[in-house]
PDB file of N, CA and C in Angstrom:
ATOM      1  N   UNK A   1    -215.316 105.224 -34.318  1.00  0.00           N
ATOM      2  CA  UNK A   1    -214.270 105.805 -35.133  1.00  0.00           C
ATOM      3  C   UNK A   1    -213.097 106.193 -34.245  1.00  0.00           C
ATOM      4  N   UNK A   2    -211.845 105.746 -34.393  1.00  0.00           N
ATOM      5  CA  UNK A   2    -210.853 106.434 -34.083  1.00  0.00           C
ATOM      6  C   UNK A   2    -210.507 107.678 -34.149  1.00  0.00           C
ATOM      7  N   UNK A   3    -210.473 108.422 -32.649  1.00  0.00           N
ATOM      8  CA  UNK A   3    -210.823 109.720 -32.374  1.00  0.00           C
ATOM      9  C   UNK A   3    -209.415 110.233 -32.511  1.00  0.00           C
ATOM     10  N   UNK A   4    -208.505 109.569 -32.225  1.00  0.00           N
ATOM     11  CA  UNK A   4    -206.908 109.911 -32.080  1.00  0.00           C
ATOM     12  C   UNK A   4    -205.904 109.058 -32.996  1.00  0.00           C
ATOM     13  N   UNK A   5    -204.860 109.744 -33.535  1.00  0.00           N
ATOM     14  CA  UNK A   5    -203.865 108.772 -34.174  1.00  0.00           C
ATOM     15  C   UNK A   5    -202.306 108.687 -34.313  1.00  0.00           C
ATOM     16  N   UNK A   6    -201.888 108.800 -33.149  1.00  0.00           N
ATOM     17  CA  UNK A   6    -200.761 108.706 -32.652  1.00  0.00           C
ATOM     18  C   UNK A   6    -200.522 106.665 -33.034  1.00  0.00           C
ATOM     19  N   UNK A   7    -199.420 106.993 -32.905  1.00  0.00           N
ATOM     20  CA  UNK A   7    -198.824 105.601 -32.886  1.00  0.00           C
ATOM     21  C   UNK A   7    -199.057 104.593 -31.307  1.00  0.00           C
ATOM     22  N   UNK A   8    -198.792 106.075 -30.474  1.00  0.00           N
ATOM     23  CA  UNK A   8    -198.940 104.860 -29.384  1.00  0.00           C
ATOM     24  C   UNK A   8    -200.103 104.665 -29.005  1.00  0.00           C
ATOM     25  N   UNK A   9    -201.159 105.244 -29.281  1.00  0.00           N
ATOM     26  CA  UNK A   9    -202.480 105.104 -29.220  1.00  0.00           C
ATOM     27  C   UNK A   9    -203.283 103.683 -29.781  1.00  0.00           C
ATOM     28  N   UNK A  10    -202.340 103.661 -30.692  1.00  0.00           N
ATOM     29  CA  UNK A  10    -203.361 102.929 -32.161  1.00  0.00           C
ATOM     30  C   UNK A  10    -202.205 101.168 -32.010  1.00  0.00           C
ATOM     31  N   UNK A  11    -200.693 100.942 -31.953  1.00  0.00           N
ATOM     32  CA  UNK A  11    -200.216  99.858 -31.747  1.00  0.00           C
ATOM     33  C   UNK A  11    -200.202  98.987 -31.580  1.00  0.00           C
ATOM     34  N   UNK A  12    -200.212  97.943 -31.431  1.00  0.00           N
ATOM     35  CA  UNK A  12    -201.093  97.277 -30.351  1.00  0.00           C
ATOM     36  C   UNK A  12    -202.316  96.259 -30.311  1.00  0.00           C
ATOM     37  N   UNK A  13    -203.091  97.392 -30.517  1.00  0.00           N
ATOM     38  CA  UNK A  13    -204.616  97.041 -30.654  1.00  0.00           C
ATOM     39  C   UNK A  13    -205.089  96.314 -31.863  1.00  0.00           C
ATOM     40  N   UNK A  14    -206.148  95.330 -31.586  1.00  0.00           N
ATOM     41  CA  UNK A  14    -206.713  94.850 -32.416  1.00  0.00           C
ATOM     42  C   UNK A  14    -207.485  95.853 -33.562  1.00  0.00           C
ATOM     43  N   UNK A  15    -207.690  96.125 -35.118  1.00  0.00           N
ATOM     44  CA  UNK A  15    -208.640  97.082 -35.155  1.00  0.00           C
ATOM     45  C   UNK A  15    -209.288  96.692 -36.242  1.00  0.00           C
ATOM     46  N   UNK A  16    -210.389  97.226 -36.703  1.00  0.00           N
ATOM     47  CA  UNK A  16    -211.203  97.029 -37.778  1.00  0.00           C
ATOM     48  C   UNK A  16    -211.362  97.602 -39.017  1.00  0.00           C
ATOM     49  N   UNK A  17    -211.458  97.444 -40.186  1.00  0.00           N
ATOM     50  CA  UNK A  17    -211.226  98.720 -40.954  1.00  0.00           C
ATOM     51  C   UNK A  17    -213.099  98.695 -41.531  1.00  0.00           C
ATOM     52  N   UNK A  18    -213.421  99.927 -41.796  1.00  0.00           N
ATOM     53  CA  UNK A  18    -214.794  99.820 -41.811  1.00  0.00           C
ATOM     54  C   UNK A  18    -215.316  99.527 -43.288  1.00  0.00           C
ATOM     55  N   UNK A  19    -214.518 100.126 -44.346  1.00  0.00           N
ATOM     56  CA  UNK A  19    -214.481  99.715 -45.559  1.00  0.00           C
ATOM     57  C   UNK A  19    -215.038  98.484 -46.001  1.00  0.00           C
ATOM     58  N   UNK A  20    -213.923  97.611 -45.501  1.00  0.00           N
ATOM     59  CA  UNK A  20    -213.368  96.126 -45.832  1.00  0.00           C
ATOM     60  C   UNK A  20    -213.699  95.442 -45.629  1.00  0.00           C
ATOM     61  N   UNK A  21    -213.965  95.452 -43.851  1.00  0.00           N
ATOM     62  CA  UNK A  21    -214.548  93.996 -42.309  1.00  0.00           C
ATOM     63  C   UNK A  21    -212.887  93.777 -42.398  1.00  0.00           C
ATOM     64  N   UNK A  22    -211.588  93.802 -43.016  1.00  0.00           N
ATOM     65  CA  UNK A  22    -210.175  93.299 -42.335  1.00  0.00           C
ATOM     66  C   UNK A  22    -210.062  93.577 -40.701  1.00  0.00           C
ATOM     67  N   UNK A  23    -210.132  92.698 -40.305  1.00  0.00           N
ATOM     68  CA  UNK A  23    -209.175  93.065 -38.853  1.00  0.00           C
ATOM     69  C   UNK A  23    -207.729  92.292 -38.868  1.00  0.00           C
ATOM     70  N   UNK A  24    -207.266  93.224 -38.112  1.00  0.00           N
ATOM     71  CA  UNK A  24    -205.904  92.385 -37.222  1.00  0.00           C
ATOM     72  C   UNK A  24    -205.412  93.443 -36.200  1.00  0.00           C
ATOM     73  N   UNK A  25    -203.799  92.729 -36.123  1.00  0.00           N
ATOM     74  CA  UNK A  25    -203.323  93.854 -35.122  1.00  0.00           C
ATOM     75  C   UNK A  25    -202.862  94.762 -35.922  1.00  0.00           C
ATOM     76  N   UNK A  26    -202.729  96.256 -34.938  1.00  0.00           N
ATOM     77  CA  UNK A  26    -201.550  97.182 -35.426  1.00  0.00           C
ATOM     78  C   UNK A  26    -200.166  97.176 -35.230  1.00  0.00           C
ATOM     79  N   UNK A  27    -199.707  96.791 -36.175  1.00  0.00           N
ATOM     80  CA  UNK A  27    -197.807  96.308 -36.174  1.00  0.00           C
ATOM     81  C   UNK A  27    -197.158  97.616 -36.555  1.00  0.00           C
ATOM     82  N   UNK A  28    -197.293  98.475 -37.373  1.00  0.00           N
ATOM     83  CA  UNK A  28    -197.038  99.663 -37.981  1.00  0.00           C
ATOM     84  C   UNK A  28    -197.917 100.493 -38.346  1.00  0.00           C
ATOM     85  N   UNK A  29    -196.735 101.854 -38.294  1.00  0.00           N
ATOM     86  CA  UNK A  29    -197.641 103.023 -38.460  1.00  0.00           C
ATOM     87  C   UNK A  29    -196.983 103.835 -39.002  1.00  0.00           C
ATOM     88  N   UNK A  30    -196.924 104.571 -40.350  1.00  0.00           N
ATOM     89  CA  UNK A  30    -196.332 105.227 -41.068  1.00  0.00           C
ATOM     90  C   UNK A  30    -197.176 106.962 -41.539  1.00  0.00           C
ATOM     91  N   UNK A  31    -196.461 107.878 -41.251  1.00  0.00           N
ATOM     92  CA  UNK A  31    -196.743 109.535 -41.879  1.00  0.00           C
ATOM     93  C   UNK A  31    -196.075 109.691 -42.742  1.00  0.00           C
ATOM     94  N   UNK A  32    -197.271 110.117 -43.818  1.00  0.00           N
ATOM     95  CA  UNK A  32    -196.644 110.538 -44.995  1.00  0.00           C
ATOM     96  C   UNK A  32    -196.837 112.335 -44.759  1.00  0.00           C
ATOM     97  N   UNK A  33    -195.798 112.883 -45.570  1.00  0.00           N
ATOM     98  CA  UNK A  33    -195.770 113.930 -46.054  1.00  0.00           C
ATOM     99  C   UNK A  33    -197.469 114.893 -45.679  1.00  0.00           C
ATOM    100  N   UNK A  34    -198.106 113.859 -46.889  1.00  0.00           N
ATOM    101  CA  UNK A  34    -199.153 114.205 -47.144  1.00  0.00           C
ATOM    102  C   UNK A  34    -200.393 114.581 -46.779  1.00  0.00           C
ATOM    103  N   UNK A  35    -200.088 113.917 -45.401  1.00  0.00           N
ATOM    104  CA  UNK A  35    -201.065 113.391 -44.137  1.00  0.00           C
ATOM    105  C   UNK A  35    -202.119 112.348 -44.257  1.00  0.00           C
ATOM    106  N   UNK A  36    -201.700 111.331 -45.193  1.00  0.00           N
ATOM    107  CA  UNK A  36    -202.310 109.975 -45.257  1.00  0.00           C
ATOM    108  C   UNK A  36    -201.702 108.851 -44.523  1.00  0.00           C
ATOM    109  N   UNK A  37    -202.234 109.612 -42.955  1.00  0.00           N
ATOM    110  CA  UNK A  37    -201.233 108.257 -42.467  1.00  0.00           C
ATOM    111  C   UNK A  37    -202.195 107.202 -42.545  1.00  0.00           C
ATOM    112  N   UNK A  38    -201.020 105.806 -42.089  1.00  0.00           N
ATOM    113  CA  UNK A  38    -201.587 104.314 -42.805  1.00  0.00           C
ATOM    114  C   UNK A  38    -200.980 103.788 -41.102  1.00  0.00           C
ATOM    115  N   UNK A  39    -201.744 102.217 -41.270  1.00  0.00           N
ATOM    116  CA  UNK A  39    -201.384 101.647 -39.893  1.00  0.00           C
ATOM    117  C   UNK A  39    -201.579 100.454 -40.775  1.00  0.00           C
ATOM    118  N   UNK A  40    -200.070  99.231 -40.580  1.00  0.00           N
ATOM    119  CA  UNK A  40    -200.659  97.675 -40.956  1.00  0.00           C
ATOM    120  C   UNK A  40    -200.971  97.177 -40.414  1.00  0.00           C
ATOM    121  N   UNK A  41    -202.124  96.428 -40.511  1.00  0.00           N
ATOM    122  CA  UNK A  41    -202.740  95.407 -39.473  1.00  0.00           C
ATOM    123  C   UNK A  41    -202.509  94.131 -40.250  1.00  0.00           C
ATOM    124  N   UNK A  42    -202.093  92.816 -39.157  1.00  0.00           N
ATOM    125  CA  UNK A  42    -201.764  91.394 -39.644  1.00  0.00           C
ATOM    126  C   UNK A  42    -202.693  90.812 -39.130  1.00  0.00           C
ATOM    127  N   UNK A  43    -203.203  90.339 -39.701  1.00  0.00           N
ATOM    128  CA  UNK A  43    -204.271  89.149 -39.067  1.00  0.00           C
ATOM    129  C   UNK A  43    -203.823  88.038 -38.633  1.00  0.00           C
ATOM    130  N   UNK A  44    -204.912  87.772 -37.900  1.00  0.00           N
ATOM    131  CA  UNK A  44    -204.923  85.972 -37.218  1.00  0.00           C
ATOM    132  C   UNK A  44    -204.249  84.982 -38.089  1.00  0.00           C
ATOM    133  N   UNK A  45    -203.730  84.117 -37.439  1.00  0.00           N
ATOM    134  CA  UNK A  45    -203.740  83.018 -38.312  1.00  0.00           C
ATOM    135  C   UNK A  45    -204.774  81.926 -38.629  1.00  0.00           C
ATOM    136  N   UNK A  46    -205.172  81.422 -40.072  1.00  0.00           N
ATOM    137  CA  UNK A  46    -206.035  81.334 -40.152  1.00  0.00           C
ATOM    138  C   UNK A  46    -206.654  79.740 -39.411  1.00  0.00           C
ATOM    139  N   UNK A  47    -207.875  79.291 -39.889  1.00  0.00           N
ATOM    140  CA  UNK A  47    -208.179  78.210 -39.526  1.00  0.00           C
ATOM    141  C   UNK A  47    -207.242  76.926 -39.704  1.00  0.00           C
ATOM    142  N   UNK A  48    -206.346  77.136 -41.236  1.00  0.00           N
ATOM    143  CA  UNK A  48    -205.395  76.013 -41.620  1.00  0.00           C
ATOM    144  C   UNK A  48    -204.396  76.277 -40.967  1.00  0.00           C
ATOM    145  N   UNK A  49    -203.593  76.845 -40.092  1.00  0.00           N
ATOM    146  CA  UNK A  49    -202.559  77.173 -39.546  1.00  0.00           C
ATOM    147  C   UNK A  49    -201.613  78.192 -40.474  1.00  0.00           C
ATOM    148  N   UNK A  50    -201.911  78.711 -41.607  1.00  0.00           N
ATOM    149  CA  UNK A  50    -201.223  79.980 -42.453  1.00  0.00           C
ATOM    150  C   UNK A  50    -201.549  81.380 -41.676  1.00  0.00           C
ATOM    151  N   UNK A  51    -200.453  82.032 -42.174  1.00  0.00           N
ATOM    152  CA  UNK A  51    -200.299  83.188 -41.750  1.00  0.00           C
ATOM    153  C   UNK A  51    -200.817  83.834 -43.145  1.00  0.00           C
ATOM    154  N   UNK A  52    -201.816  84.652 -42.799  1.00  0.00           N
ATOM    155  CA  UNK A  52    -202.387  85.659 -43.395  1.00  0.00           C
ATOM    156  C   UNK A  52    -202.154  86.714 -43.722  1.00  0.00           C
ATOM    157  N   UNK A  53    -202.161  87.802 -44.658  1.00  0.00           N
ATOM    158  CA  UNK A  53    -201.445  88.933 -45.647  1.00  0.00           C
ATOM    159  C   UNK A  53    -201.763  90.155 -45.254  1.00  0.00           C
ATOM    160  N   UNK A  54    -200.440  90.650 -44.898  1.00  0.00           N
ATOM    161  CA  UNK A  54    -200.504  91.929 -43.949  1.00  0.00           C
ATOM    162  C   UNK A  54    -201.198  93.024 -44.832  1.00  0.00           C
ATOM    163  N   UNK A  55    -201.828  94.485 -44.309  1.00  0.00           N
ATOM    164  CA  UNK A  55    -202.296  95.036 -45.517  1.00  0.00           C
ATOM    165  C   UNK A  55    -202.465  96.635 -44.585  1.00  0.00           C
ATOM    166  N   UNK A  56    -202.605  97.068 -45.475  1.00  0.00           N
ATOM    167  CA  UNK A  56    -202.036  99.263 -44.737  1.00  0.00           C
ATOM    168  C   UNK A  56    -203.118  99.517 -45.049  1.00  0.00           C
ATOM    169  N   UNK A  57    -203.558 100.329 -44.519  1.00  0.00           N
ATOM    170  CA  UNK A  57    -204.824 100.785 -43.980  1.00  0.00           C
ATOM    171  C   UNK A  57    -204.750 102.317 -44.136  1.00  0.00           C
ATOM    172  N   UNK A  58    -205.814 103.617 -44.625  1.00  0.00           N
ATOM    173  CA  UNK A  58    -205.610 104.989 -43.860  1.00  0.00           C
ATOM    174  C   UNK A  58    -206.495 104.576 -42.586  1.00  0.00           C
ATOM    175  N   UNK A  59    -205.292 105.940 -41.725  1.00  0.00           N
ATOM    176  CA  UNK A  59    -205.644 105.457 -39.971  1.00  0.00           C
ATOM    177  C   UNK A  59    -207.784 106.106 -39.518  1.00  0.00           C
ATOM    178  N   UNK A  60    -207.548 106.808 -40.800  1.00  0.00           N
ATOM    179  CA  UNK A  60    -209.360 107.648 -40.579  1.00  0.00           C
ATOM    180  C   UNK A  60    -210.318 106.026 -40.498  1.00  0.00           C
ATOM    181  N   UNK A  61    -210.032 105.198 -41.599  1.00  0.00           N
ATOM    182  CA  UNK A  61    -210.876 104.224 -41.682  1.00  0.00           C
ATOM    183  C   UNK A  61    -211.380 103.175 -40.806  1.00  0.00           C
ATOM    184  N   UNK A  62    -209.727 103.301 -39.619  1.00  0.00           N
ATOM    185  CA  UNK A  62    -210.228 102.191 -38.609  1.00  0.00           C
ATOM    186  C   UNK A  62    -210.434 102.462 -37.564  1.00  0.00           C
ATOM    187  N   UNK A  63    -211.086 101.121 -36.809  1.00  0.00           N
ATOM    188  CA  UNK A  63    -212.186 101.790 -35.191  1.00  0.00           C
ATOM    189  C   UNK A  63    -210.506 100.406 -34.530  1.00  0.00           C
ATOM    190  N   UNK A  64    -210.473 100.682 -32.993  1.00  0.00           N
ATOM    191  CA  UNK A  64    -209.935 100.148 -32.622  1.00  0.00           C
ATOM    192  C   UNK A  64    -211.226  99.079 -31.644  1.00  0.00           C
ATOM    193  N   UNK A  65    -210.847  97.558 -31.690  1.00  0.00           N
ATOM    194  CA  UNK A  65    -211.741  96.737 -30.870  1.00  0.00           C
ATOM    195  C   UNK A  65    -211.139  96.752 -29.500  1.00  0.00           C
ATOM    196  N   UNK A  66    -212.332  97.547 -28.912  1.00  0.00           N
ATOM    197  CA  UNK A  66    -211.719  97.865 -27.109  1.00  0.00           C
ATOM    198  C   UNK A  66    -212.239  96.508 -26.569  1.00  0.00           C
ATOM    199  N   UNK A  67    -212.785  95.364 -26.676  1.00  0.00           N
ATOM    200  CA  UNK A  67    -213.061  94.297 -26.164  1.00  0.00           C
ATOM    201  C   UNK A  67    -211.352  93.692 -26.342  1.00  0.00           C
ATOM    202  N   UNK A  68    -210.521  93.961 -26.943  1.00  0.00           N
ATOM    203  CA  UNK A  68    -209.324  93.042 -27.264  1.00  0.00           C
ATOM    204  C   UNK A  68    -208.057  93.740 -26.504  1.00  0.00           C
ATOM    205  N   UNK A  69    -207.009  92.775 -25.341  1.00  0.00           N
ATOM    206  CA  UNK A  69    -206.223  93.461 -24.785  1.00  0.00           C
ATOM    207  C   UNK A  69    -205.285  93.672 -26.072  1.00  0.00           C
ATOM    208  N   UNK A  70    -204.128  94.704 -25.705  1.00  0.00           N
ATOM    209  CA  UNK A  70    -202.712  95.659 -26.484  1.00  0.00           C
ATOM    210  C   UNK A  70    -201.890  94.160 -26.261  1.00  0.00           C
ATOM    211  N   UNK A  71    -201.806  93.964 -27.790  1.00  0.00           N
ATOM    212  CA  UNK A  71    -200.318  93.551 -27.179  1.00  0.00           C
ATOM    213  C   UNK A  71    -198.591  94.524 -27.790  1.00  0.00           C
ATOM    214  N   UNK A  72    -198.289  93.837 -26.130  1.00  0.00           N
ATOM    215  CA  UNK A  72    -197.088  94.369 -26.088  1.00  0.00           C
ATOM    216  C   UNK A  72    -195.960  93.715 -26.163  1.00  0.00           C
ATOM    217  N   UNK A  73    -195.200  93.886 -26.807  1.00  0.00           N
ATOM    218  CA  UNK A  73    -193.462  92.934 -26.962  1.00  0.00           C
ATOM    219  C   UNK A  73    -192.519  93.829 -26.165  1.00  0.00           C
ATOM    220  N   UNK A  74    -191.745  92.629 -25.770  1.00  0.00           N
ATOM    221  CA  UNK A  74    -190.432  93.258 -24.946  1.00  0.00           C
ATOM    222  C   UNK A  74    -189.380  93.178 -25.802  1.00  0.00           C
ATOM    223  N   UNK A  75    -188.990  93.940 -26.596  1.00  0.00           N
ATOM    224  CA  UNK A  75    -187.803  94.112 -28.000  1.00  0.00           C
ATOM    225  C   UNK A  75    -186.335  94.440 -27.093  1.00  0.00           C
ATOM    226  N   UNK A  76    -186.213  94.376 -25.781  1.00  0.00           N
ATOM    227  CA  UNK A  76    -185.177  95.279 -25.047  1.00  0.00           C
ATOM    228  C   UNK A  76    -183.745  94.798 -25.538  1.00  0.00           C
ATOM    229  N   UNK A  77    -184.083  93.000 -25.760  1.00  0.00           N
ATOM    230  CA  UNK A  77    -182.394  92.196 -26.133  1.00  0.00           C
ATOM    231  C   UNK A  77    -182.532  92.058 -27.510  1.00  0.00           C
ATOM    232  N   UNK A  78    -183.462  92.040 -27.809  1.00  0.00           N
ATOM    233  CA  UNK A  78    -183.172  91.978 -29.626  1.00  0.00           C
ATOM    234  C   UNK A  78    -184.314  92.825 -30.380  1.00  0.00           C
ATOM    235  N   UNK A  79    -184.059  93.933 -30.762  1.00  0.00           N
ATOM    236  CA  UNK A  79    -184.281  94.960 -30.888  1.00  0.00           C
ATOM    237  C   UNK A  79    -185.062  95.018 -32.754  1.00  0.00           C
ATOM    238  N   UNK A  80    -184.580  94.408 -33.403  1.00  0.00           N
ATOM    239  CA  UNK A  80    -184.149  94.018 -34.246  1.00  0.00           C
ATOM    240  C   UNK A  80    -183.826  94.640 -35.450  1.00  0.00           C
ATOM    241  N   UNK A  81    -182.840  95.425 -35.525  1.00  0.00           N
ATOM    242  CA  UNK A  81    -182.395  96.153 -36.018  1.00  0.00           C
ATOM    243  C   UNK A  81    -180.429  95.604 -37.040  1.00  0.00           C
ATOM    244  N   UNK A  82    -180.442  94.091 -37.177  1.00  0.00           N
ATOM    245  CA  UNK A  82    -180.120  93.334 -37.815  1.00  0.00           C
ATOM    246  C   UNK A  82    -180.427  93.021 -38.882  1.00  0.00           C
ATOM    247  N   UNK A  83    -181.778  92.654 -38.652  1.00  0.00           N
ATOM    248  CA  UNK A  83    -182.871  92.296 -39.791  1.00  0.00           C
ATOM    249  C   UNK A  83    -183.549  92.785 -40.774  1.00  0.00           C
ATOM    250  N   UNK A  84    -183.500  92.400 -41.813  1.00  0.00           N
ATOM    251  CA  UNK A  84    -183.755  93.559 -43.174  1.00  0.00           C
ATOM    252  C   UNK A  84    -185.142  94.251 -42.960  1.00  0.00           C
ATOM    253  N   UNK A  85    -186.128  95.157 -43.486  1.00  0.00           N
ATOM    254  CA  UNK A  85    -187.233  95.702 -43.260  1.00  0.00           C
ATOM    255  C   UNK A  85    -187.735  94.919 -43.633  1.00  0.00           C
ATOM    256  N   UNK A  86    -189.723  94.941 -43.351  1.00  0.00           N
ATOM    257  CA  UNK A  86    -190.499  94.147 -44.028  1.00  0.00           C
ATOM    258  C   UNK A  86    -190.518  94.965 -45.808  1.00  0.00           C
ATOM    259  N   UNK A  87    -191.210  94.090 -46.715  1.00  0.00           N
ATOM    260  CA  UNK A  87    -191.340  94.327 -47.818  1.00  0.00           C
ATOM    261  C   UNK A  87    -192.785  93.615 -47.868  1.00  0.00           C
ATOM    262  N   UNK A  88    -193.370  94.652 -48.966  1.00  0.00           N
ATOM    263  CA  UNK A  88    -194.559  94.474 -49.000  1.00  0.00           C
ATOM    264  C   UNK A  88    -194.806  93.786 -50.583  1.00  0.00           C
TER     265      UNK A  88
END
């Protein structure tokens, strides 16, 4: 179980949700008010070469897979802050 839930903790990482079996990465991480925070994880692409359907998560539900390195992007020249938000 995910002991901590900071953003920079959780980013990154591959994770699992225990509910479901969904994995992917963590792309986002959103606080609500309420304190239901959520993290989206995108999955792999699949066996046919499609990209698979991003989906929000509460952050209590998922374990992070420590067998899988963080990935990290270098956003420094394009930031992207041009580009409209995702929509779900």
């Amino acid at each position: 179980m995910l002991q901590t839930t900071t953003p920079q903790e959780i980013l990154g990482f591959v994770c699992h949700d225990r509910v479901t079996g969904f994995q992917g990465v963590a792309l986002g991480y959103v606080t609500y008010l309420s304190g239901c925070n959520q993290v989206l994880l995108v999955p792999s692409v699949t066996s046919e070469g499609k990209l698979g359907e991003s989906h929000w998560f509460d952050v209590q539900r998922l374990t992070v897979i420590a067998t899988e390195t963080r990935l990290e992007l270098d956003n420094f020249g394009t930031p992207g802050c041009d580009a409209p938000a995702p929509k779900r």
